[in-house]
Protein backbone atom coordinates (compact mmCIF):
# COMPACT_ATOMS: atom_id res chain seq x y z
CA UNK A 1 -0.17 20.65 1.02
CA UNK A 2 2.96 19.66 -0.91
CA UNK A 3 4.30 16.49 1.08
CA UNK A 4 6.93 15.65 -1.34
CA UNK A 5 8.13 18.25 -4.21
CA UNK A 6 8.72 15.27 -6.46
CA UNK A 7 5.50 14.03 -6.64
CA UNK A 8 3.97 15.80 -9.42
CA UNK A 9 7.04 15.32 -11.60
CA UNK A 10 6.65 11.67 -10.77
CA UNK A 11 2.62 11.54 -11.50
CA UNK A 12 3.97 13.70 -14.74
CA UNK A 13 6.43 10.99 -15.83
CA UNK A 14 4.15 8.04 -14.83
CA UNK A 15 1.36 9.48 -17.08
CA UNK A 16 3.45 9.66 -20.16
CA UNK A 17 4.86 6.45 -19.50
CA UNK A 18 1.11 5.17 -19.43
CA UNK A 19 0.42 7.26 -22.38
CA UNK A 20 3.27 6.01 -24.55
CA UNK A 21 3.09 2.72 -23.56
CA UNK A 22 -0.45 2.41 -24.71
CA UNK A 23 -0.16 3.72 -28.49
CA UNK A 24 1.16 0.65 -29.75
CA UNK A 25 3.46 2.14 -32.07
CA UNK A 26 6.76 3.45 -31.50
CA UNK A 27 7.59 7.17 -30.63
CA UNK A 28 9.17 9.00 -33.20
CA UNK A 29 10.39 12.31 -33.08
CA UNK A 30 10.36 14.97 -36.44
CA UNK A 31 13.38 13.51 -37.68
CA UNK A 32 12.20 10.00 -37.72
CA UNK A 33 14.31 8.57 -35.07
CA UNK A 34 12.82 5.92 -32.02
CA UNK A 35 12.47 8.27 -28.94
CA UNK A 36 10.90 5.56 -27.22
CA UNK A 37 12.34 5.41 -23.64
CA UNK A 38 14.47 1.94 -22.91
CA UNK A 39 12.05 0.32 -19.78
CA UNK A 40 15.12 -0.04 -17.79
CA UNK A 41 14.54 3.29 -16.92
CA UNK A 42 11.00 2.94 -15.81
CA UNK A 43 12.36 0.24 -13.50
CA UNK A 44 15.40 2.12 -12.55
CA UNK A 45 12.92 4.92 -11.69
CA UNK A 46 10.78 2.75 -9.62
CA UNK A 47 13.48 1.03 -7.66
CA UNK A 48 14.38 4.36 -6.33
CA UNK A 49 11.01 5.00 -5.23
CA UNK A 50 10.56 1.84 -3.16
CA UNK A 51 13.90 2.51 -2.06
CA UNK A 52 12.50 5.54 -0.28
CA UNK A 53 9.45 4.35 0.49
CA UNK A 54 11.34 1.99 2.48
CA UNK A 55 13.75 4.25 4.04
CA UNK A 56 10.50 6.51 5.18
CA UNK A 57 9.26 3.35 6.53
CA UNK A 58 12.41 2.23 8.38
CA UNK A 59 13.09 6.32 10.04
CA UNK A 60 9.19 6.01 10.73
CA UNK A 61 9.79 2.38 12.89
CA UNK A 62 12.63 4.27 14.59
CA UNK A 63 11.35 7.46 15.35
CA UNK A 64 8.48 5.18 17.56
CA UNK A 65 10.71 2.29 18.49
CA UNK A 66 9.05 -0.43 16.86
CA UNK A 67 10.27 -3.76 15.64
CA UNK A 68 8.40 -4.63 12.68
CA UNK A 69 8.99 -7.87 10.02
CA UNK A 70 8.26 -7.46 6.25
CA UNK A 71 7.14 -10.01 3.80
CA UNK A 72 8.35 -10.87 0.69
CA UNK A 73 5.99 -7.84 -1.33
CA UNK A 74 7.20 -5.33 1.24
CA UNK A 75 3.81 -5.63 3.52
CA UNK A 76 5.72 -4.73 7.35
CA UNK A 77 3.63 -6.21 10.78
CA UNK A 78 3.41 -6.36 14.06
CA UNK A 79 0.79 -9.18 15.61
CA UNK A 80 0.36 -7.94 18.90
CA UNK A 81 -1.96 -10.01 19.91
CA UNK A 82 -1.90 -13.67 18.41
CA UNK A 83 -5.96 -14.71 18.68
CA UNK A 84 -7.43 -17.88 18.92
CA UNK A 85 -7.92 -20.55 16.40
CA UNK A 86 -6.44 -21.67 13.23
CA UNK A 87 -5.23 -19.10 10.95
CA UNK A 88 -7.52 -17.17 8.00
CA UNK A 89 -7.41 -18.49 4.85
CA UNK A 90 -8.69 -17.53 1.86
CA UNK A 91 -12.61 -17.89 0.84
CA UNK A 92 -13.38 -16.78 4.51
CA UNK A 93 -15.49 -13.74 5.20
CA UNK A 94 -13.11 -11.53 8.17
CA UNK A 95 -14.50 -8.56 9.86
CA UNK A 96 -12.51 -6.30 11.57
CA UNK A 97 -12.10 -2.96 13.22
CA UNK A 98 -9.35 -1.01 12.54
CA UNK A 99 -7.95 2.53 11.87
CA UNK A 100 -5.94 3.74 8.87
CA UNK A 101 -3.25 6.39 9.49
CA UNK A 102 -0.53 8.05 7.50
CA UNK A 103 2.62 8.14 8.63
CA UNK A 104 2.25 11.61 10.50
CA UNK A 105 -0.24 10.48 12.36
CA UNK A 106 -3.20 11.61 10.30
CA UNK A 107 -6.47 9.61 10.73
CA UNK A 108 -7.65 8.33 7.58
CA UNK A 109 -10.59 6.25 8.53
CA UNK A 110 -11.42 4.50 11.75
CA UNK A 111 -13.95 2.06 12.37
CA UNK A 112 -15.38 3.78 15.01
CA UNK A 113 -16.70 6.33 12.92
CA UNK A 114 -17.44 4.18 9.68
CA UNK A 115 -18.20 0.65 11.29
CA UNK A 116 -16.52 -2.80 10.80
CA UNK A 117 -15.37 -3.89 7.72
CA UNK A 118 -16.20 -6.98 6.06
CA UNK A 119 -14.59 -8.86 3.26
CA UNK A 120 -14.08 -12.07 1.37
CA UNK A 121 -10.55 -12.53 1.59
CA UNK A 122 -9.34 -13.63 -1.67
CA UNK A 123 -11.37 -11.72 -3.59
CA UNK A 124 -10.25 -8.24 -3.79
CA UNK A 125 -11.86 -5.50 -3.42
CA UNK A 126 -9.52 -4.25 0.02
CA UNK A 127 -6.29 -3.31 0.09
CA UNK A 128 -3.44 -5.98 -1.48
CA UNK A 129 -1.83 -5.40 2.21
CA UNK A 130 -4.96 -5.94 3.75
CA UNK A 131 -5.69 -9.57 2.49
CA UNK A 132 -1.83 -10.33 2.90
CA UNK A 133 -1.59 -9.54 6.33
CA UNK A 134 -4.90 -10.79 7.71
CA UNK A 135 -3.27 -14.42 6.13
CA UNK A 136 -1.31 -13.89 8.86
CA UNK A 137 -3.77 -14.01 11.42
CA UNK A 138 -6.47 -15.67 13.62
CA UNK A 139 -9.42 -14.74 15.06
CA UNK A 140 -9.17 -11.87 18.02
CA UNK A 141 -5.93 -11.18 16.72
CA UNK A 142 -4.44 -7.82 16.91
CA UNK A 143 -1.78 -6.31 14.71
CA UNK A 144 -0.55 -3.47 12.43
CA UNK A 145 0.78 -3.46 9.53
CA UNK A 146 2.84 -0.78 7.04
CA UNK A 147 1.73 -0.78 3.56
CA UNK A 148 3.82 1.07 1.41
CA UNK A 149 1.54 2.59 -1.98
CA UNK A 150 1.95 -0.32 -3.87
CA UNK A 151 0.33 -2.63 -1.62
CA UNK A 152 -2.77 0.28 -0.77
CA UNK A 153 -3.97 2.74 -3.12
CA UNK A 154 -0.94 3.35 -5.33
CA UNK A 155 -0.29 6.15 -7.71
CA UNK A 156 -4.09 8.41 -7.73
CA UNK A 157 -4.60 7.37 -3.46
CA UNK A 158 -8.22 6.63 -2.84
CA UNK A 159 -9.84 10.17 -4.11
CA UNK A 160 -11.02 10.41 -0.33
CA UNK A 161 -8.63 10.75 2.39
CA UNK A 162 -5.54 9.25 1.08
CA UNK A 163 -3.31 10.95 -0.95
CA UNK A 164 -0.86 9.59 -3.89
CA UNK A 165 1.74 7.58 -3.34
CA UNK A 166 0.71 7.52 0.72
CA UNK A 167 2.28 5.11 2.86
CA UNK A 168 -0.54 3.56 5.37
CA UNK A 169 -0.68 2.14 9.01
CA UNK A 170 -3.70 -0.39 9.37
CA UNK A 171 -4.36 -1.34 12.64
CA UNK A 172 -6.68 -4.27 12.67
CA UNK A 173 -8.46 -6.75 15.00
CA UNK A 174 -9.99 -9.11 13.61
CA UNK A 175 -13.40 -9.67 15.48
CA UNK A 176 -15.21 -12.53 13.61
CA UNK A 177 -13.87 -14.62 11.30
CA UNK A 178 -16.17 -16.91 9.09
């Protein structure tokens, strides 16, 4: 299924990049002459993808009505329940249910099939989305959050259910904090 036709031209582009950046020396065609690439076009390139990351993000909000805030690294939430207790921090162990969607609607994983997950927040391992927005919480809290690629599984997805580049919904309650 071909969400977005740009994709693979993207994934194409991103590989060289990673290719060429990684030689050490610079690119040279036959005639001798630098071909490397300036890297204000790499970042040119990925402002307009978190550009329209965002824009998918902001028709998604209101095609469903939904007021959501966004943090400084682009993570967007919506506590909607507040808990109990002092806020996580980091070096606690959280457990949570929760369900991870794409933005059609398409269940990802869900904790009902899979079990709660547990994690040292802090130390990696989840989702960079994941550990910023359960910051934001307290035990019994409920919330969602929007994680656009950068702050999920990136470039590749997760090799399972989530494709490249895939914007997630988490929806999380956090049942135990520790």
């Amino acid at each position: 299924m071909r969400l977005f036709p740009f994709i693979p031209k993207m994934l194409v582009l991103f590989s060289m990049m990673l290719i060429s950046s990684c030689s050490g020396s610079q690119n040279r065609n036959e005639k001798g002459k630098n071909t490397e690439i300036p890297i204000e076009t790499y970042i040119n390139i990925n402002r307009s993808l978190v550009s329209r990351e965002q824009d998918k993000i902001k028709n998604y909000l209101d095609s469903v009505n939904i007021d959501m805030k966004t943090t400084g690294s682009g993570l967007w939430y919506i506590i909607d329940e507040p808990g109990e207790g002092p806020l996580i921090e980091s070096g606690q162990t959280v457990q949570i249910d929760y369900r991870i969607r794409l933005l059609d609607g398409t269940v990802c994983y869900d904790s009902n099939d899979s079990g709660p997950r547990e994690f040292l927040v802090g130390r990696g391992g989840v989702e960079s989305g994941l550990e910023e927005g359960v910051l934001l919480l307290r035990e019994g809290s409920r919330a969602r959050f929007i994680m656009p690629p950068h702050l999920a599984h990136g470039l590749i997805g997760d090799d399972a259910e989530i494709p490249a580049r895939a914007i997630i919904l988490y929806d999380v309650y956090v049942t135990d904090v520790r």
